[in-house]
PDB file of N, CA and C in Angstrom:
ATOM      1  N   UNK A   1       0.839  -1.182   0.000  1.00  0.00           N
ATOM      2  CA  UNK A   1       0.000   0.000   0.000  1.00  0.00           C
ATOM      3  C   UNK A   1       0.879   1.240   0.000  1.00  0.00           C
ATOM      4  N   UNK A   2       0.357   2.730   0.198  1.00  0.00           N
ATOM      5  CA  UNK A   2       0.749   3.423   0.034  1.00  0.00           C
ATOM      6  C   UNK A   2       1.417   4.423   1.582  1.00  0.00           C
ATOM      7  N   UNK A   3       2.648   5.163   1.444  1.00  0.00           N
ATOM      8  CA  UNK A   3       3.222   5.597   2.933  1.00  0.00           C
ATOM      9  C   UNK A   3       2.853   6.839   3.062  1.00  0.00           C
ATOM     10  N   UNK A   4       1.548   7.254   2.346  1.00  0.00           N
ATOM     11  CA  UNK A   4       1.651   8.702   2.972  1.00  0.00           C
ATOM     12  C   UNK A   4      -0.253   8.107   3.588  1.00  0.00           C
ATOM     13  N   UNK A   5       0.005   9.217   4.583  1.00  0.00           N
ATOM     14  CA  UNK A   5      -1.222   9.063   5.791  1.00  0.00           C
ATOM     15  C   UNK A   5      -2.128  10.315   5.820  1.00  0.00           C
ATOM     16  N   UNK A   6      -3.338   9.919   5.821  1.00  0.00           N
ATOM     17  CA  UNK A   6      -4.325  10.846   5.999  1.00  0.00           C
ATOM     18  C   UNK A   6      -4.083  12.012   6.634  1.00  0.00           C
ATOM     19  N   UNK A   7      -4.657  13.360   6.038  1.00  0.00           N
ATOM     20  CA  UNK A   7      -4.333  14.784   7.115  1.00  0.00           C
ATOM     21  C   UNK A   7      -2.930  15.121   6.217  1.00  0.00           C
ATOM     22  N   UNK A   8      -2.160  13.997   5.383  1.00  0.00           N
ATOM     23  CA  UNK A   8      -0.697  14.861   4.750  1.00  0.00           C
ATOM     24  C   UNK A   8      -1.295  15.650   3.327  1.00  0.00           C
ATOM     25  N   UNK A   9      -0.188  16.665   3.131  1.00  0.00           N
ATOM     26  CA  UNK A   9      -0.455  17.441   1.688  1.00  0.00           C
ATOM     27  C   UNK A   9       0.711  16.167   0.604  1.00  0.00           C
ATOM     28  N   UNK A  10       0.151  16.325  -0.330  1.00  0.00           N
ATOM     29  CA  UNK A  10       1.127  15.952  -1.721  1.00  0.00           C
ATOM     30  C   UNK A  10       1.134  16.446  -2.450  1.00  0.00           C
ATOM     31  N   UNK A  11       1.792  16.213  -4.127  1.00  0.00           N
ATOM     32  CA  UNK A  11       1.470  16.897  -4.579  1.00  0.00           C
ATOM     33  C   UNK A  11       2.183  15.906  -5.600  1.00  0.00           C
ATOM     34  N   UNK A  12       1.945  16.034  -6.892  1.00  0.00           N
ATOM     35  CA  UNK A  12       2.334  15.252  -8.104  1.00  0.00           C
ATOM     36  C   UNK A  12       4.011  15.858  -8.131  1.00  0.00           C
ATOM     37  N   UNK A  13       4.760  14.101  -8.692  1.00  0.00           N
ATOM     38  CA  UNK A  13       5.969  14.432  -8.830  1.00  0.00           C
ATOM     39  C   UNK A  13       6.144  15.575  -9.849  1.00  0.00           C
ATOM     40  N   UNK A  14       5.430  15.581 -10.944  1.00  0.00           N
ATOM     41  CA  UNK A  14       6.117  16.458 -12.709  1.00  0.00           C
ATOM     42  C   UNK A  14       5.503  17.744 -12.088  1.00  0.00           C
ATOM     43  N   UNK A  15       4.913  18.291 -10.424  1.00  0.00           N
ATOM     44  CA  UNK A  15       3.929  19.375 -10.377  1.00  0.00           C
ATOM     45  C   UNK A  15       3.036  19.525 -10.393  1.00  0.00           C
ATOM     46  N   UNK A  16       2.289  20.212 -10.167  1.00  0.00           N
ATOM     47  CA  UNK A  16       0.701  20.700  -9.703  1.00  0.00           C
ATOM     48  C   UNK A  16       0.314  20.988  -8.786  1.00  0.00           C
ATOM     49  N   UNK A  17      -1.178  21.013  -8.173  1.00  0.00           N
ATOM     50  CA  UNK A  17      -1.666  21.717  -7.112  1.00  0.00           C
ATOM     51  C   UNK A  17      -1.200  20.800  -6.085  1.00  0.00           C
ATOM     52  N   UNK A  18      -1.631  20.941  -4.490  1.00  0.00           N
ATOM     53  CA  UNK A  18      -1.650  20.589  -3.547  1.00  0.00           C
ATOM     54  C   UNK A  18      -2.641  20.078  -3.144  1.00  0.00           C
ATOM     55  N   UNK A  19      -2.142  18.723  -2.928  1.00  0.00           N
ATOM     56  CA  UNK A  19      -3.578  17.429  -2.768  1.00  0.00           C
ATOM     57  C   UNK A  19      -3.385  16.738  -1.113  1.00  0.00           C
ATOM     58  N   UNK A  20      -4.831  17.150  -0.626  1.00  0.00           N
ATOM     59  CA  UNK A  20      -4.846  16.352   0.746  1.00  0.00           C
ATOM     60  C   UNK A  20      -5.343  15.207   0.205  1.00  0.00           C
ATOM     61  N   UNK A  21      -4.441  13.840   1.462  1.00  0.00           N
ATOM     62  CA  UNK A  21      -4.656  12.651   1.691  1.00  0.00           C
ATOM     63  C   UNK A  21      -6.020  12.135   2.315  1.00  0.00           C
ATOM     64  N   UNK A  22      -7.253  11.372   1.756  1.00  0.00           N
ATOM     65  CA  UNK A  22      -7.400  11.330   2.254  1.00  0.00           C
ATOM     66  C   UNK A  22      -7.723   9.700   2.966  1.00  0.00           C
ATOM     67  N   UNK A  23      -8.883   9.286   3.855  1.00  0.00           N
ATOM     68  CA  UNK A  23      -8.694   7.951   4.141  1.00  0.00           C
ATOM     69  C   UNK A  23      -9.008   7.246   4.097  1.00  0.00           C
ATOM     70  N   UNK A  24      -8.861   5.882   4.197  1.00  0.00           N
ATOM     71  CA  UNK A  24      -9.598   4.869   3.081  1.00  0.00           C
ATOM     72  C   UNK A  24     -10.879   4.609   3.615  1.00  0.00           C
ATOM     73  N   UNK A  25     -11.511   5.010   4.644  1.00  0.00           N
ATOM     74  CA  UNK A  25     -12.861   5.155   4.768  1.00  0.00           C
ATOM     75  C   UNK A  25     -13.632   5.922   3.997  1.00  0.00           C
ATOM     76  N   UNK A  26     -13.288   6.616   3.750  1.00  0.00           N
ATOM     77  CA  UNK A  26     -14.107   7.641   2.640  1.00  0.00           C
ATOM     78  C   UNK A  26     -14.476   7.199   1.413  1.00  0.00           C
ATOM     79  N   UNK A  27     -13.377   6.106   0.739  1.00  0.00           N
ATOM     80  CA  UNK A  27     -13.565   5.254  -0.431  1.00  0.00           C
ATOM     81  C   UNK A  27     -13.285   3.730  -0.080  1.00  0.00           C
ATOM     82  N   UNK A  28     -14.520   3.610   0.670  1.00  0.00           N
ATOM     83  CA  UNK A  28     -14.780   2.204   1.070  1.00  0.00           C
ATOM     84  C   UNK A  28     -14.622   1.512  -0.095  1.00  0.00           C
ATOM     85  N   UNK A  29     -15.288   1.471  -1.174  1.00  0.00           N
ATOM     86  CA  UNK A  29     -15.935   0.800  -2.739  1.00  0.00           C
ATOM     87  C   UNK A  29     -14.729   0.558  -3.048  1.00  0.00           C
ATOM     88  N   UNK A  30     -13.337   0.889  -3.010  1.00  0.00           N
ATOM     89  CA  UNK A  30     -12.186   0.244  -3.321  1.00  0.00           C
ATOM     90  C   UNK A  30     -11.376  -0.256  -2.446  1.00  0.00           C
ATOM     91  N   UNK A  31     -11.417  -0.798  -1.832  1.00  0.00           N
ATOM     92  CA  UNK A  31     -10.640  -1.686  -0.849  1.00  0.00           C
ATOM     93  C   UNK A  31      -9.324  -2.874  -1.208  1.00  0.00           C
ATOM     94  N   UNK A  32      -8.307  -2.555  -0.379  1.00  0.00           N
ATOM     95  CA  UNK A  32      -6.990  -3.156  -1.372  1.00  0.00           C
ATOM     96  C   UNK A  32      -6.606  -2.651  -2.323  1.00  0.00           C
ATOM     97  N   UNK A  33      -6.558  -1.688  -2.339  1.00  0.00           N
ATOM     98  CA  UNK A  33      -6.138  -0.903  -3.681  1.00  0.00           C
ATOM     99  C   UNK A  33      -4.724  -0.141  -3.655  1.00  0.00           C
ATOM    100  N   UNK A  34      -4.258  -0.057  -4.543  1.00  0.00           N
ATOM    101  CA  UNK A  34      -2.898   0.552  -4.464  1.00  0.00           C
ATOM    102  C   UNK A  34      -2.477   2.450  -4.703  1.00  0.00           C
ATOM    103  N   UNK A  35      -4.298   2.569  -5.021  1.00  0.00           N
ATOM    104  CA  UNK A  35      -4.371   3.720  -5.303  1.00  0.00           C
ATOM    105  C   UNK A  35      -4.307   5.030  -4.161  1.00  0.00           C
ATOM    106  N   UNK A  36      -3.556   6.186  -4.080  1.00  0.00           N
ATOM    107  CA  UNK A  36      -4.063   6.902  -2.721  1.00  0.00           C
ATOM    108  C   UNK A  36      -5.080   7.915  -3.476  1.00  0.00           C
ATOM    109  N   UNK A  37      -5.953   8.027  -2.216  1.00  0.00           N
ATOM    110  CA  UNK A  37      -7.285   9.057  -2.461  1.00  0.00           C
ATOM    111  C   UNK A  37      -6.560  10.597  -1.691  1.00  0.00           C
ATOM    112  N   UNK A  38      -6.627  11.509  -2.915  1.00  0.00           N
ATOM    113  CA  UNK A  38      -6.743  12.813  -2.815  1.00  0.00           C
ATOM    114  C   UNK A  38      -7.591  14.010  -2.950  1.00  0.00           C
ATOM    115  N   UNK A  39      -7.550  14.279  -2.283  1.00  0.00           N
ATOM    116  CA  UNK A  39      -8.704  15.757  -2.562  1.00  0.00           C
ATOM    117  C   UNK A  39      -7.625  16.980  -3.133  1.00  0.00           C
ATOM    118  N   UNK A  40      -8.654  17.607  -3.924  1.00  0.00           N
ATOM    119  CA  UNK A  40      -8.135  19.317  -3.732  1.00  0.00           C
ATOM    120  C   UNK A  40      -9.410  20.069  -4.588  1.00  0.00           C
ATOM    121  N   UNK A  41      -9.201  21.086  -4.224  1.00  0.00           N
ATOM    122  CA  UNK A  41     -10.114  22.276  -4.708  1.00  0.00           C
ATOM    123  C   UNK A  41      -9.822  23.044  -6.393  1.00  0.00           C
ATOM    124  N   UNK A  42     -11.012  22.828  -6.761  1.00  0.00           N
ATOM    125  CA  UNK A  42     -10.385  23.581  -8.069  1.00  0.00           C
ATOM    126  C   UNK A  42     -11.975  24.266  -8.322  1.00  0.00           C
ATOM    127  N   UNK A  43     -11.933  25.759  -8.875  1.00  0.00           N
ATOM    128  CA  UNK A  43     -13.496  26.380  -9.449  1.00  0.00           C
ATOM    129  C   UNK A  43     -13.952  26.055  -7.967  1.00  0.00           C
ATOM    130  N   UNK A  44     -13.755  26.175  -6.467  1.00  0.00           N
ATOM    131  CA  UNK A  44     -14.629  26.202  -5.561  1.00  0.00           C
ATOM    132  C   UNK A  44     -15.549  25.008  -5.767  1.00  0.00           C
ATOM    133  N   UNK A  45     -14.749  23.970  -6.011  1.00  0.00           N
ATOM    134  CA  UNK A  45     -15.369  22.480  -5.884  1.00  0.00           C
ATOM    135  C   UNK A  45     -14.552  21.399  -5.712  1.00  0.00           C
ATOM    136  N   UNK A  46     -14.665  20.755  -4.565  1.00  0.00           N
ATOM    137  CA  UNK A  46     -13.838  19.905  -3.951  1.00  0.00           C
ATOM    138  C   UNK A  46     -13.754  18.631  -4.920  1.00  0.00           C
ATOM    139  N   UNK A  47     -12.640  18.250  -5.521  1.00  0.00           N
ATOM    140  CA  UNK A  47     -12.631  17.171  -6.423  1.00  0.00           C
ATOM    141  C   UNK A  47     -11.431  16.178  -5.794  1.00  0.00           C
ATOM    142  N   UNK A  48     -12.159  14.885  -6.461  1.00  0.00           N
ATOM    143  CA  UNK A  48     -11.698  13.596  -5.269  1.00  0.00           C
ATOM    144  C   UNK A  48     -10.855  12.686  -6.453  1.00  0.00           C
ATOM    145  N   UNK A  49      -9.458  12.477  -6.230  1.00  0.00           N
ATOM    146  CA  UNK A  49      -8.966  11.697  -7.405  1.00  0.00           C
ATOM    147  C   UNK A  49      -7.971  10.842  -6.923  1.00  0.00           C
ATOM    148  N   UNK A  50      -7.436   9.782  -7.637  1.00  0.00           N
ATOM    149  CA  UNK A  50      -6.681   8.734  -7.112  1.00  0.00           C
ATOM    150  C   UNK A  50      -5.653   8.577  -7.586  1.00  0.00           C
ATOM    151  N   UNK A  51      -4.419   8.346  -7.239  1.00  0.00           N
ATOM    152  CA  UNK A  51      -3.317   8.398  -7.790  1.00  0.00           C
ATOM    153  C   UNK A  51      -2.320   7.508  -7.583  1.00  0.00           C
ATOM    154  N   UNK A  52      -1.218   6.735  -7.994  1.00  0.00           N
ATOM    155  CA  UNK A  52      -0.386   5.876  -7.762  1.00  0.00           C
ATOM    156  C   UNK A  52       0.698   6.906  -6.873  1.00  0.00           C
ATOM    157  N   UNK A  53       0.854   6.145  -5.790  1.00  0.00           N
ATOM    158  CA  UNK A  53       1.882   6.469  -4.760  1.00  0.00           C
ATOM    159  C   UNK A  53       3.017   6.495  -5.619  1.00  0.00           C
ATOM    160  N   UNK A  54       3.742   5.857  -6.240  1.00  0.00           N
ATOM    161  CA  UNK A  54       4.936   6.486  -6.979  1.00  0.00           C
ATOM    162  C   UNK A  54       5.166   7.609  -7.724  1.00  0.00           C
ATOM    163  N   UNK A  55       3.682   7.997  -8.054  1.00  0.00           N
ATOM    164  CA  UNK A  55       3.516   9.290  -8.386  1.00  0.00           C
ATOM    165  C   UNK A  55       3.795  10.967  -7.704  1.00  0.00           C
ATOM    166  N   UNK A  56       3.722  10.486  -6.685  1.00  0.00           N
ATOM    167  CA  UNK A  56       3.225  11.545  -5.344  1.00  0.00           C
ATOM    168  C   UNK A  56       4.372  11.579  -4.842  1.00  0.00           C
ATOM    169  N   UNK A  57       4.569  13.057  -4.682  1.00  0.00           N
ATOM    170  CA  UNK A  57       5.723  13.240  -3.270  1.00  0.00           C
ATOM    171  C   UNK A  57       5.440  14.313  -2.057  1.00  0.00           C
ATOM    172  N   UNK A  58       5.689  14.588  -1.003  1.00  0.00           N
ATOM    173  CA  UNK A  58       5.156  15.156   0.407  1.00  0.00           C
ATOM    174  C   UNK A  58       5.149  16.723  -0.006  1.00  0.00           C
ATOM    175  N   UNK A  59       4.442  17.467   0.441  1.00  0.00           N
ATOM    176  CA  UNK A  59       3.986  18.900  -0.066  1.00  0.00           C
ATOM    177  C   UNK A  59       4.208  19.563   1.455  1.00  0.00           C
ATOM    178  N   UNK A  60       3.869  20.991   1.359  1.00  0.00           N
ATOM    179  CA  UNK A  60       4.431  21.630   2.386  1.00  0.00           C
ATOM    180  C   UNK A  60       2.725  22.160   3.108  1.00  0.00           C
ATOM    181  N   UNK A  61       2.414  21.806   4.283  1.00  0.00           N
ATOM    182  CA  UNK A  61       0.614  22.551   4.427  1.00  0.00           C
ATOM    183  C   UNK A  61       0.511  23.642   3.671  1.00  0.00           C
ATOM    184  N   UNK A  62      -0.971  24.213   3.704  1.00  0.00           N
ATOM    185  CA  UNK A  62      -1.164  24.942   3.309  1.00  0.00           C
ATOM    186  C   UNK A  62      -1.003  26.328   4.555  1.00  0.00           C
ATOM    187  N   UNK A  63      -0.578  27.822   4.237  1.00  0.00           N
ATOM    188  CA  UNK A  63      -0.488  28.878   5.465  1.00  0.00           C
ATOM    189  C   UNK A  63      -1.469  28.774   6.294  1.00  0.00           C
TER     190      UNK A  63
END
């Protein structure tokens, strides 16, 4: 599975926004999965997307 833990920021290795972790309760419907669940905001709408942990590296909070 994947080493980053709910409550952390990430953010795509090649760049982009700043994505909270979030936890695998939230996306029960995939269970065992290798995917991590991220949130972030874009247009003032919270959008929920999944990403391969090799993808992702640790981001700094937000101020």
């Amino acid at each position: 599975m994947s080493t980053f833990e709910p409550g952390q920021y990430v953010r795509l290795r090649s760049g982009g926004k700043r994505m909270l972790v979030k936890s695998a309760l939230d996306t029960a419907q995939l269970p065992n999965t290798a995917l991590v669940p991220c949130e972030h905001e874009e247009k003032k709408r919270t959008i929920l997307g999944f990403y391969i942990a090799a993808n992702l590296k640790l981001a700094d909070a937000p101020p």
